[in-house]
N, C-alpha and C. Protein backbone atom coordinates (compact mmCIF):
# COMPACT_ATOMS: atom_id res chain seq x y z
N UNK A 1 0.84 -1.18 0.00
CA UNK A 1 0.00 0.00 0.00
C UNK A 1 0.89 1.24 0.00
N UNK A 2 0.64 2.33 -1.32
CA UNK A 2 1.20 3.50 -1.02
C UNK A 2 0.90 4.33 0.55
N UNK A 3 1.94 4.93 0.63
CA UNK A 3 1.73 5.83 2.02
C UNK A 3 0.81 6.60 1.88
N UNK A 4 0.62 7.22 1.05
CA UNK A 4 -0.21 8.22 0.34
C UNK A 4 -1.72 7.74 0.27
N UNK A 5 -1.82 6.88 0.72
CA UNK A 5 -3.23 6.27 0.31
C UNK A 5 -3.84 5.75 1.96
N UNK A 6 -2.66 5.70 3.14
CA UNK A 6 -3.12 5.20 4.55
C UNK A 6 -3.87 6.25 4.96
N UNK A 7 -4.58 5.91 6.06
CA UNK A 7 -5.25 6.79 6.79
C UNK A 7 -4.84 7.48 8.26
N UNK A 8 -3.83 8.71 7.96
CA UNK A 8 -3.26 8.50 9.26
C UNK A 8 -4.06 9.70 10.08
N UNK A 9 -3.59 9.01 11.35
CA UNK A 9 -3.85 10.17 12.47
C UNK A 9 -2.98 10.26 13.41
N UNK A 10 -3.29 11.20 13.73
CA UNK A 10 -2.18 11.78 15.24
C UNK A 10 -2.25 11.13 15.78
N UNK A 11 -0.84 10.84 17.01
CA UNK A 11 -0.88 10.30 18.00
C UNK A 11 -1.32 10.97 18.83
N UNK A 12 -2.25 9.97 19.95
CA UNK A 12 -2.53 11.04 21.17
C UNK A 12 -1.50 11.09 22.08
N UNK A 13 -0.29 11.15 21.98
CA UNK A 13 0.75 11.44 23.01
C UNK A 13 1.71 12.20 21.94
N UNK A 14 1.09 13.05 21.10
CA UNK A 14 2.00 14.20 20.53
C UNK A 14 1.12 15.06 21.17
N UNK A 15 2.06 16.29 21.14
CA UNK A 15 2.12 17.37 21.68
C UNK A 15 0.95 18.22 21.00
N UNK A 16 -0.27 19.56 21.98
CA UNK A 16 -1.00 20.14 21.30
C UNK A 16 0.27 21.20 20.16
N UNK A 17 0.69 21.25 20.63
CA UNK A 17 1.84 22.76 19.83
C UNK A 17 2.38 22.26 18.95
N UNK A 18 2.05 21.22 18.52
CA UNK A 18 3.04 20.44 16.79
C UNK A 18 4.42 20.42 16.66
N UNK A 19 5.11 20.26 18.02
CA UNK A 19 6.30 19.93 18.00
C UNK A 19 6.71 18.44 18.16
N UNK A 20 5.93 17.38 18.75
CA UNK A 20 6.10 16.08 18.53
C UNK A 20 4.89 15.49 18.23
N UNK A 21 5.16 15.36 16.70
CA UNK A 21 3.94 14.89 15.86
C UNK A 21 4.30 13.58 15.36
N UNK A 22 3.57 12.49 15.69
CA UNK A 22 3.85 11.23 15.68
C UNK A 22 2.56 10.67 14.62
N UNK A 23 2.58 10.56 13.84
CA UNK A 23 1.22 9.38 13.14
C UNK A 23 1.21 8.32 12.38
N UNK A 24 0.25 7.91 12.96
CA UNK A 24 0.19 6.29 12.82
C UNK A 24 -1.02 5.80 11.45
N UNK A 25 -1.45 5.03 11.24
CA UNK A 25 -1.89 4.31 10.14
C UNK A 25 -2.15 2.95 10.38
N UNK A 26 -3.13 2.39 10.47
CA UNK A 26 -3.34 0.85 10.91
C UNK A 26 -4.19 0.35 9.57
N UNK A 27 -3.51 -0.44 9.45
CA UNK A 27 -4.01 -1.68 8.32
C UNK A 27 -4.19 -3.27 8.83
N UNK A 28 -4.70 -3.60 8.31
CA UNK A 28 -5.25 -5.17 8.46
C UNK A 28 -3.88 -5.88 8.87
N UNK A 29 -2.88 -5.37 7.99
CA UNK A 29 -1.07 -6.16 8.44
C UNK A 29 -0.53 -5.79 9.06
N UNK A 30 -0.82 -4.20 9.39
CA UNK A 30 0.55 -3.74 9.90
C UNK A 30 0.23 -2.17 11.11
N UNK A 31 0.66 -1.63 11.46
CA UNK A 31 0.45 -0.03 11.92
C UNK A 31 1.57 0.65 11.53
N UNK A 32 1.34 1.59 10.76
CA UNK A 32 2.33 2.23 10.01
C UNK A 32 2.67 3.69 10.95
N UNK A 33 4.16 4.15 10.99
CA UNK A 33 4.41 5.06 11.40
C UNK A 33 5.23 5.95 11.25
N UNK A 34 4.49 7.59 10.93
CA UNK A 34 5.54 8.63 10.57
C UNK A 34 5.96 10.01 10.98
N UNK A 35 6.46 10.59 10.89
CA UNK A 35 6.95 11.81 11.72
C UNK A 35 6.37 13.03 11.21
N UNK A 36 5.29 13.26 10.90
CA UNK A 36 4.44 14.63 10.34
C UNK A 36 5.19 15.26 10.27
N UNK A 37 6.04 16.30 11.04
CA UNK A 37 7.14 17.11 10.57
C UNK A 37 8.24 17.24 9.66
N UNK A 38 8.28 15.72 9.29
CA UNK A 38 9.36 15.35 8.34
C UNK A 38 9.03 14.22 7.31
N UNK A 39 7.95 14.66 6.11
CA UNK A 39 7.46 13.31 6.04
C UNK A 39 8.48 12.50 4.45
N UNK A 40 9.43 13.12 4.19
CA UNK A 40 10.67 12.80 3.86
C UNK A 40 11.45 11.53 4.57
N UNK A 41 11.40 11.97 5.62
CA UNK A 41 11.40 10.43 6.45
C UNK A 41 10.77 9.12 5.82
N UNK A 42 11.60 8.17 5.94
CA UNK A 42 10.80 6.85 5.51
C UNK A 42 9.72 6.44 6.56
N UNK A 43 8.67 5.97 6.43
CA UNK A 43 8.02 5.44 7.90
C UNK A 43 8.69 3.59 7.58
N UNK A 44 7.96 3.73 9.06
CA UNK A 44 8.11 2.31 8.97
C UNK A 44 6.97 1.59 9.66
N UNK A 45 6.43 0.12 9.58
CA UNK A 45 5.59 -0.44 9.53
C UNK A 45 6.19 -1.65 10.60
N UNK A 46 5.16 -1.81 11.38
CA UNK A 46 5.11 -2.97 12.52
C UNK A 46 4.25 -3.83 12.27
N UNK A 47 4.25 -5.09 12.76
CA UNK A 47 2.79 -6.22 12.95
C UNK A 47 2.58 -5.80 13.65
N UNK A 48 0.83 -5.89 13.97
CA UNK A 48 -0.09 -5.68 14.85
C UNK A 48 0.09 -6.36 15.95
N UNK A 49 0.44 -7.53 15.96
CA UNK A 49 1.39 -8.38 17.57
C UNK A 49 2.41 -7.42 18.19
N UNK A 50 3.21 -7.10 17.10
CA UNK A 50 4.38 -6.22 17.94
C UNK A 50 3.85 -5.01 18.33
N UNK A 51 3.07 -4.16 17.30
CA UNK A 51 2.46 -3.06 18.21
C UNK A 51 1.96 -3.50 19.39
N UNK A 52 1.63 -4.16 19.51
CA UNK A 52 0.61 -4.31 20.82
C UNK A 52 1.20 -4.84 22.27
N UNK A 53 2.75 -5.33 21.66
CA UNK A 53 3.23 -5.50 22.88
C UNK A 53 4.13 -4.19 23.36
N UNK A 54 4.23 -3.33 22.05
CA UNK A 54 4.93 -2.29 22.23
C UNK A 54 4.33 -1.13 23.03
N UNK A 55 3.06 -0.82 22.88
CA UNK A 55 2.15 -0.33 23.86
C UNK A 55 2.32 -0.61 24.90
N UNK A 56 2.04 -2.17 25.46
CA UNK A 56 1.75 -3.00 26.68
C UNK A 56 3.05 -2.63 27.25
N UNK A 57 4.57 -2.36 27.00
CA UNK A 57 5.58 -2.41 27.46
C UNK A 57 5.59 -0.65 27.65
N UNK A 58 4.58 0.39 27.07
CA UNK A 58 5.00 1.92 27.09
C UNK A 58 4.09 1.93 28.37
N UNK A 59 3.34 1.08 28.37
CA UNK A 59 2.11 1.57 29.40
C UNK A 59 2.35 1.44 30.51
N UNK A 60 3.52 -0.09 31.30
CA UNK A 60 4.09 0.06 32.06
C UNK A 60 5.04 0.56 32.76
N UNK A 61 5.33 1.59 31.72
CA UNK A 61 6.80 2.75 32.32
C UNK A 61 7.56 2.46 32.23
């Protein structure tokens, strides 16, 4: 899937003032992720298993 074609949205742990703008993109395979400020940046794409443990591991501090 082009990037150009995901549906992204903000993270809710970026900043209101648009200095850490994080967005994400979830697809059936993967959660895609990119740096709004820089979208020159490559994103990059996780499985939905690994997101989810990646959360589970932010949530505990």
């Amino acid at each position: 899937m082009n990037r150009s074609e995901l549906d992204w949205f903000k993270s809710s742990y970026s900043s209101a003032q648009g200095d850490d703008c994080v967005e994400v993109a979830v697809t059936e395979q993967a959660v895609h992720v990119q740096d709004s400020k820089d979208v020159t940046r490559t994103a990059f794409a996780v499985g939905r298993d690994g997101w989810s443990r990646f959360l589970d591991f932010v949530a505990e501090g």
